[in-house]
Structures are given as C-alpha cells and as structure tokens.
C-alpha atoms as a PDB file:
ATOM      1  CA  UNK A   1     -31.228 -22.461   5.046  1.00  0.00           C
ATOM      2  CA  UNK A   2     -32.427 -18.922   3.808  1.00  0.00           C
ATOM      3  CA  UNK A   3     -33.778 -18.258   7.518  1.00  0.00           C
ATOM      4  CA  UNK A   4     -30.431 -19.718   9.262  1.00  0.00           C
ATOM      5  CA  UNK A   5     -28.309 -17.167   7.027  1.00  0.00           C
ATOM      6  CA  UNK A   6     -30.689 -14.308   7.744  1.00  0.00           C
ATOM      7  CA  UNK A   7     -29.942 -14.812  10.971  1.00  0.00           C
ATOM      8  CA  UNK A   8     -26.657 -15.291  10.868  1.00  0.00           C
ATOM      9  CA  UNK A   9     -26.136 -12.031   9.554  1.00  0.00           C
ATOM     10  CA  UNK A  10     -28.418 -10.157  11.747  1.00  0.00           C
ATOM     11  CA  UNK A  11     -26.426 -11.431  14.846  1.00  0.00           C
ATOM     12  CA  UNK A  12     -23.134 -10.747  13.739  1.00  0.00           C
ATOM     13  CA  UNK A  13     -24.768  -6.714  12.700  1.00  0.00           C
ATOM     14  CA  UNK A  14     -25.549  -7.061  16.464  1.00  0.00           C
ATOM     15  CA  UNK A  15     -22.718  -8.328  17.256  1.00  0.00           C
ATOM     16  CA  UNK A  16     -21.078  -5.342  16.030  1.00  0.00           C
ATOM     17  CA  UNK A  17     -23.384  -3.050  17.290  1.00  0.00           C
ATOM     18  CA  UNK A  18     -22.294  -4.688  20.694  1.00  0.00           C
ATOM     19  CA  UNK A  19     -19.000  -3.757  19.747  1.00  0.00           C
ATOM     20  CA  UNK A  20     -19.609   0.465  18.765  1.00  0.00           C
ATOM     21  CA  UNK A  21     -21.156   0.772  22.247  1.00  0.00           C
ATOM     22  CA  UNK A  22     -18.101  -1.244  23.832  1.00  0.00           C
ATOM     23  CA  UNK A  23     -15.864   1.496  21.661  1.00  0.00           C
ATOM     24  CA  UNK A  24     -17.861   4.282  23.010  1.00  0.00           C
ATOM     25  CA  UNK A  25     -17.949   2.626  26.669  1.00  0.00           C
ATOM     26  CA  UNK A  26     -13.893   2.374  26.217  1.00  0.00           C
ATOM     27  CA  UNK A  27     -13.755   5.731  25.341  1.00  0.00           C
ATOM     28  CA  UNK A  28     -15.839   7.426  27.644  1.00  0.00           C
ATOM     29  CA  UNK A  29     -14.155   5.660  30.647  1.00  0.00           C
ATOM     30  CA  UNK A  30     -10.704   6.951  29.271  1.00  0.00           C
ATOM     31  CA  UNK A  31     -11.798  10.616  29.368  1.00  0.00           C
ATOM     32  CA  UNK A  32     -13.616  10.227  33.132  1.00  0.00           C
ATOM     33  CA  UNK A  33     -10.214   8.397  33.396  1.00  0.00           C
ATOM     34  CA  UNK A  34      -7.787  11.276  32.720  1.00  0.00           C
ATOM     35  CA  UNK A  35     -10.103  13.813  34.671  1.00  0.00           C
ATOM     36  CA  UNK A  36     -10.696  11.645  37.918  1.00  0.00           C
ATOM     37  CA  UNK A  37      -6.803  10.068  37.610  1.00  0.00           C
ATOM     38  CA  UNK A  38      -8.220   6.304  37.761  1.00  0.00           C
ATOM     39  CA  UNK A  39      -5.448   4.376  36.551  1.00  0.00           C
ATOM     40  CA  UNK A  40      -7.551   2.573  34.594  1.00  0.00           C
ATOM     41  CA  UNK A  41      -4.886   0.928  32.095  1.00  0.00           C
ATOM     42  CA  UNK A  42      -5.550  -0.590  28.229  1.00  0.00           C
ATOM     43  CA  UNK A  43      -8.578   1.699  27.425  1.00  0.00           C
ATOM     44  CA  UNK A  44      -7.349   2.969  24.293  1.00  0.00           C
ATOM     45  CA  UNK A  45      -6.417  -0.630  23.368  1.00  0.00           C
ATOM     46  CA  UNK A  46     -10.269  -2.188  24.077  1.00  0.00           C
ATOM     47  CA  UNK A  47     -11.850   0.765  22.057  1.00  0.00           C
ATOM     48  CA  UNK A  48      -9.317  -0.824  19.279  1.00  0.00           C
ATOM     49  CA  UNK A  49     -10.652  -3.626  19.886  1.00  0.00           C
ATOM     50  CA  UNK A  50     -14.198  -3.173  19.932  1.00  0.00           C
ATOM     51  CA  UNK A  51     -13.560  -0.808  16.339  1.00  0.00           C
ATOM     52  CA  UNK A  52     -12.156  -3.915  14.596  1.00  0.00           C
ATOM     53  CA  UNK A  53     -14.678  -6.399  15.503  1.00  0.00           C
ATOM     54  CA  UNK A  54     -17.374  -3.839  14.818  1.00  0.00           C
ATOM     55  CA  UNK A  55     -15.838  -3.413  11.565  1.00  0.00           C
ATOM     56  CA  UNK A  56     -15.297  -7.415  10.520  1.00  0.00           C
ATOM     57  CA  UNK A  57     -18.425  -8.614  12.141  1.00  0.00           C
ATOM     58  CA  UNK A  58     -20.533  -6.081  10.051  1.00  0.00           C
ATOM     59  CA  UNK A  59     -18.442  -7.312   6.930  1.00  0.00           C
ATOM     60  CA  UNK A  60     -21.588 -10.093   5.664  1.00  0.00           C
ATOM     61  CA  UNK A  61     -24.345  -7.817   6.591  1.00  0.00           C
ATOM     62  CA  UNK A  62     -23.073  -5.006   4.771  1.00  0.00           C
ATOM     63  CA  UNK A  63     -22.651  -7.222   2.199  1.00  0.00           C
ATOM     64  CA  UNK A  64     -25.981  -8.907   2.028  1.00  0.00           C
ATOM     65  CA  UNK A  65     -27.543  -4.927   2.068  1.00  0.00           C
ATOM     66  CA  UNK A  66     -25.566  -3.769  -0.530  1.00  0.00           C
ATOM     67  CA  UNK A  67     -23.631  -1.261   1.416  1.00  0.00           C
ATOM     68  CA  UNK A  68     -20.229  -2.274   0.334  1.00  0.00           C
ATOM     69  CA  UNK A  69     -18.606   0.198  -2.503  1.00  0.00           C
ATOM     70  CA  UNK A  70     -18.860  -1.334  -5.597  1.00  0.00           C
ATOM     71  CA  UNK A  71     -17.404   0.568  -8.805  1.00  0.00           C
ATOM     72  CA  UNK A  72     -19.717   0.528 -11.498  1.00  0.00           C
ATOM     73  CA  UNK A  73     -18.578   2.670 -13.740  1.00  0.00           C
ATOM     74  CA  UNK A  74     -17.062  -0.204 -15.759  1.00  0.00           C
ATOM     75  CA  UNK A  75     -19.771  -2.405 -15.294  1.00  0.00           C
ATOM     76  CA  UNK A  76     -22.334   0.401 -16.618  1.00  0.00           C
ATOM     77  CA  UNK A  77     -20.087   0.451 -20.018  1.00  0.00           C
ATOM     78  CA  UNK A  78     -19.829  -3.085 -20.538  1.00  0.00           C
ATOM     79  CA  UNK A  79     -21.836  -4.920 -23.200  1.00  0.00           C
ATOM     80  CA  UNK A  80     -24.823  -7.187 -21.602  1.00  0.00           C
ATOM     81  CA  UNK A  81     -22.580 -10.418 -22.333  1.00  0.00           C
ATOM     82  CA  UNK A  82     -19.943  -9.627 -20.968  1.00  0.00           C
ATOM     83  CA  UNK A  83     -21.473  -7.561 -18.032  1.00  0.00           C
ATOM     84  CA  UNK A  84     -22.793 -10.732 -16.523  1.00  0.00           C
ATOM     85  CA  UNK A  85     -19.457 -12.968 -17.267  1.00  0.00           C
ATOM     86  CA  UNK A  86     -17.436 -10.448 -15.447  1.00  0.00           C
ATOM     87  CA  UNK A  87     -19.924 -10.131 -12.319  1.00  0.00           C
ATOM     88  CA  UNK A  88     -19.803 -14.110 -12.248  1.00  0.00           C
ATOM     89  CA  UNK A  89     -15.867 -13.320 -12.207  1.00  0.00           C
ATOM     90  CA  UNK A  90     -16.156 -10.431  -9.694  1.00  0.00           C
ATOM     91  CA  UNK A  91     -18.315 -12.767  -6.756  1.00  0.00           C
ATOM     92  CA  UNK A  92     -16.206 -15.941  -8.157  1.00  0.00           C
ATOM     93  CA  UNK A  93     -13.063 -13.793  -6.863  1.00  0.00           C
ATOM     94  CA  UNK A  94     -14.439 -12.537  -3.933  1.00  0.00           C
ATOM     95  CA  UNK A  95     -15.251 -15.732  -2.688  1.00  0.00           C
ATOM     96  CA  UNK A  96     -11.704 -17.098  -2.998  1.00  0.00           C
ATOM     97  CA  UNK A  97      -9.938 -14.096  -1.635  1.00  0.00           C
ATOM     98  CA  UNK A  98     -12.425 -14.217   1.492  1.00  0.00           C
ATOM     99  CA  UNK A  99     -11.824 -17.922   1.493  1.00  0.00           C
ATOM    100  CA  UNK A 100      -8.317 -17.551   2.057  1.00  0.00           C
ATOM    101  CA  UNK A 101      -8.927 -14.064   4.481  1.00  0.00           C
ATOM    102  CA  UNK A 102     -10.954 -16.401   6.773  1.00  0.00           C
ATOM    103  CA  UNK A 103      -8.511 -19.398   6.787  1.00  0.00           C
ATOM    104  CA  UNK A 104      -6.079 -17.233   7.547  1.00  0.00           C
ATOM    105  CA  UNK A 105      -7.497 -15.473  10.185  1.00  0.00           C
ATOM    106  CA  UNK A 106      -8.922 -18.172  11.675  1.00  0.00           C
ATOM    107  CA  UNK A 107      -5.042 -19.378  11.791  1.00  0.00           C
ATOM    108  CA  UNK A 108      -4.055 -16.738  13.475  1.00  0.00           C
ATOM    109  CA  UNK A 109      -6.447 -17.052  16.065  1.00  0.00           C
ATOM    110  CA  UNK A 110      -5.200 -20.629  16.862  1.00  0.00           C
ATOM    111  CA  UNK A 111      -1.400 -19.878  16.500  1.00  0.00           C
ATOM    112  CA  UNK A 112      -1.849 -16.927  19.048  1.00  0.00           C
ATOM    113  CA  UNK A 113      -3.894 -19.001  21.685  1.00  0.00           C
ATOM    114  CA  UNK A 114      -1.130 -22.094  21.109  1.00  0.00           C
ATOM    115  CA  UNK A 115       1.912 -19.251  21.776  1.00  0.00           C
ATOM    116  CA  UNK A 116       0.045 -16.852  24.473  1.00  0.00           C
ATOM    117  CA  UNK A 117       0.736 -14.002  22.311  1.00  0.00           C
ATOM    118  CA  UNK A 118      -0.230 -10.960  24.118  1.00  0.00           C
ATOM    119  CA  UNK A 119      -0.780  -7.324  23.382  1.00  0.00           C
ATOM    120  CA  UNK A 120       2.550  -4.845  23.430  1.00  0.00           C
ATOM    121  CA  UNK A 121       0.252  -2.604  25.365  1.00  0.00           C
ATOM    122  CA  UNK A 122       0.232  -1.910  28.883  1.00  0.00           C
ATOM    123  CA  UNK A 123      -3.391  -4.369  28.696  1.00  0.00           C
ATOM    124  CA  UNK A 124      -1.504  -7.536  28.429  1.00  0.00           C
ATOM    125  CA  UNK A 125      -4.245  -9.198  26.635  1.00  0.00           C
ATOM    126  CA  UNK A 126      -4.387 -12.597  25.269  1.00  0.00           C
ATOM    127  CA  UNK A 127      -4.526 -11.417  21.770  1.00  0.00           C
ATOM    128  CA  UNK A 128      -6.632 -14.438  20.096  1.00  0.00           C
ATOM    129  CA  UNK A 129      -9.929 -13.372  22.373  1.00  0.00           C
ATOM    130  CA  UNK A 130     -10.395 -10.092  19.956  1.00  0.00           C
ATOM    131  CA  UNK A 131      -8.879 -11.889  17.194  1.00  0.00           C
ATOM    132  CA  UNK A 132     -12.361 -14.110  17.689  1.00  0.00           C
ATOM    133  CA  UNK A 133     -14.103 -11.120  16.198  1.00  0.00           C
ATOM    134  CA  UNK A 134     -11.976 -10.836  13.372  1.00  0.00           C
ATOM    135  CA  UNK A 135     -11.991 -14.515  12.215  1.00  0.00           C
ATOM    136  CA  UNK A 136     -15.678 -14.815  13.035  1.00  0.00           C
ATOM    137  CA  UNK A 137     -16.694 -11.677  10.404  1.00  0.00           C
ATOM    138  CA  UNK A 138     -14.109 -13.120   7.510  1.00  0.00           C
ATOM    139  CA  UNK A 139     -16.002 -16.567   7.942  1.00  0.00           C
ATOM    140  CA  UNK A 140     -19.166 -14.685   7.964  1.00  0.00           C
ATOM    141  CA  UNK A 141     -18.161 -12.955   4.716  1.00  0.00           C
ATOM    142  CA  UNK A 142     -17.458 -15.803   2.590  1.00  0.00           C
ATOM    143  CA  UNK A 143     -20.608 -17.722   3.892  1.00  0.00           C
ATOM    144  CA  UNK A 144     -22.210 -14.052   2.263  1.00  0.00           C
ATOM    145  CA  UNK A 145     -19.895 -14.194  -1.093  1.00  0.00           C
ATOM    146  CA  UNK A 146     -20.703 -18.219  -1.711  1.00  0.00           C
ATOM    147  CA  UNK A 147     -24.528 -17.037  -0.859  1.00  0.00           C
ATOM    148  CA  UNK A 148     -24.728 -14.346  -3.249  1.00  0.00           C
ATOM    149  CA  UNK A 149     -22.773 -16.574  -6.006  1.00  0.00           C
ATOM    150  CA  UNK A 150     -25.651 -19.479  -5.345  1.00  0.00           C
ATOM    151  CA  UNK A 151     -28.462 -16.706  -5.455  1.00  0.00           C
ATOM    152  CA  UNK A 152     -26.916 -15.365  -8.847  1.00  0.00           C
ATOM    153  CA  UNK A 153     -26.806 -19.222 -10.180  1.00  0.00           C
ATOM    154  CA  UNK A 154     -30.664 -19.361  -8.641  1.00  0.00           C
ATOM    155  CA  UNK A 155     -31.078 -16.439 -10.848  1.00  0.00           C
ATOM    156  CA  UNK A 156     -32.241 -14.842  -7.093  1.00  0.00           C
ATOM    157  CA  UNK A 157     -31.469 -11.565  -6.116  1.00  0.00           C
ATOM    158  CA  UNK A 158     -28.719 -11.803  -3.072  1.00  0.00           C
ATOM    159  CA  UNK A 159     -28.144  -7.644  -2.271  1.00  0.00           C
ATOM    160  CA  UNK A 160     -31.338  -6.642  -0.122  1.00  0.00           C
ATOM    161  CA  UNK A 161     -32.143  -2.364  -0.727  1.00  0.00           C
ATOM    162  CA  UNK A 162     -31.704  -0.246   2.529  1.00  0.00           C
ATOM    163  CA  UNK A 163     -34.741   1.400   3.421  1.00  0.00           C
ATOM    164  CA  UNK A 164     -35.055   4.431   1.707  1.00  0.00           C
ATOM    165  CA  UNK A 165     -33.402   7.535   2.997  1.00  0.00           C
ATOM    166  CA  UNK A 166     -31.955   5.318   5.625  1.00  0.00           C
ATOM    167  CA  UNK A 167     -28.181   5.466   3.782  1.00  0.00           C
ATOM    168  CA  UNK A 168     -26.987   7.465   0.766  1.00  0.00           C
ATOM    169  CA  UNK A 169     -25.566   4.827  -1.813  1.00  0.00           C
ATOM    170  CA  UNK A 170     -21.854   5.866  -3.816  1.00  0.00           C
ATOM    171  CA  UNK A 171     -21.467   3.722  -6.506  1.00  0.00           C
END
C-alpha cells in the first residue's frame, strides 16, 4: 500500500508539473499571439487553468514532503502532553475539512458535466474537464491527511525532508 501511495503522489507532482509547462505553453502562445495577430482565443483562460490544477494536484505531495506552512510557534511552547494531543487534533481536522473539500469538489465536477456549464470566457469550455484537476488533488489530499494520521498511530514518520538546499523551510 506504501508503494501504491508513493506513487500516487509522484504522479499527481507530475501531473502538475504537466500543468506549469501547459501555463507557460498558454502564455507564451498569447504573447506570439498579440505580436503575430493570431486570433488565438481563451489563452489567458487555459494558463488559469493549467495554474489551478498545478496548484491542487501538487496539494498531497507537498504534503507528504513537508512543504506546506505549518505554524509552530504554538506547538514549540506547548507542554509534551499536550503537544502531541493537539497534533492528533490538528491532522484529525485536516482530514475532515479535506474530506468535505474533496466531496465537494468532486460534486461540482458532476453537477457541471450534468448542466453543461461552460466558461464566461470567450473559450466556451466545458467547465468540469479542468474542474477534473481540482477534484482529483482534494481527493489526493485527504488520501495524504488519513496517511499521515495512520503513520502517526504507526508511530511512523509521514512528512519525508526535501533534499537539502533544495527548498528553504518557513515554519
């Protein structure tokens, strides 16, 4: 099961990888665009796009490396005791807000394919394909909360360390 998560994780951080370069792609092709008077229509929308899915999708791997801000300054004053009670809290509550996130966007997804809601934009497009991303990364983040709470009852450690020097850490 440890494996099948890994993985999980690693192709959803490609995923959104995918999903910068599509940004970038978007973006490019609207300057050329502007200069070269393409009419190409609904770039500014796609780059949009690809920045939320690139964004949710990289929600469990962040997660699972530690990269998410966490404030410990209340943590670090805390008695032992209670320090631990209160981190049980903290995942406990994460998992049931991104419980709900991912039900909820996962919804939305559904009710937008079942109405043919479509973008405002001059795109017109189908708005439950990049709503895909978005449900896919809350799903993957509450598969990474209710990981991390069954590592902390293994007593296992859940948050992986980024290579050193790769990221600075603010805590």
């Amino acid at each position: 099961m440890r494996r099948t998560l890994d993985l999980f994780y690693r192709a959803l951080m490609g995923l959104a990888a995918l999903a910068m370069l599509g940004s970038f792609v978007a973006v490019m092709l609207g300057i050329v665009d502007r200069q070269f008077a393409w009419g190409l229509r609904g770039l500014d929308a796609y780059a949009g796009y690809a920045i939320a899915a690139a964004l949710f999708l990289a929600l469990p791997g962040t997660l699972q490396r530690g990269e998410h801000i966490r404030v410990t300054l209340i943590l670090q004053r805390m008695p032992a005791a209670w320090r631990a009670g209160f981190e049980w809290w903290c995942l406990a509550a994460a998992l049931a807000l991104s419980v709900a996130l991912a039900f909820y966007a996962t919804r939305m997804v559904w009710v937008s394919r079942m109405t043919n809601d479509i973008s405002q934009g001059s795109d017109a497009t189908p708005l439950w394909l990049p709503q895909i991303a978005m449900a896919l990364g809350c799903i993957g983040l509450a598969l990474a909360f209710a990981d991390a709470l069954l590592a902390r009852a293994r007593r296992r450690p859940f948050f992986r360390e980024a290579v050193a020097g790769e990221t600075a850490h603010a805590e």
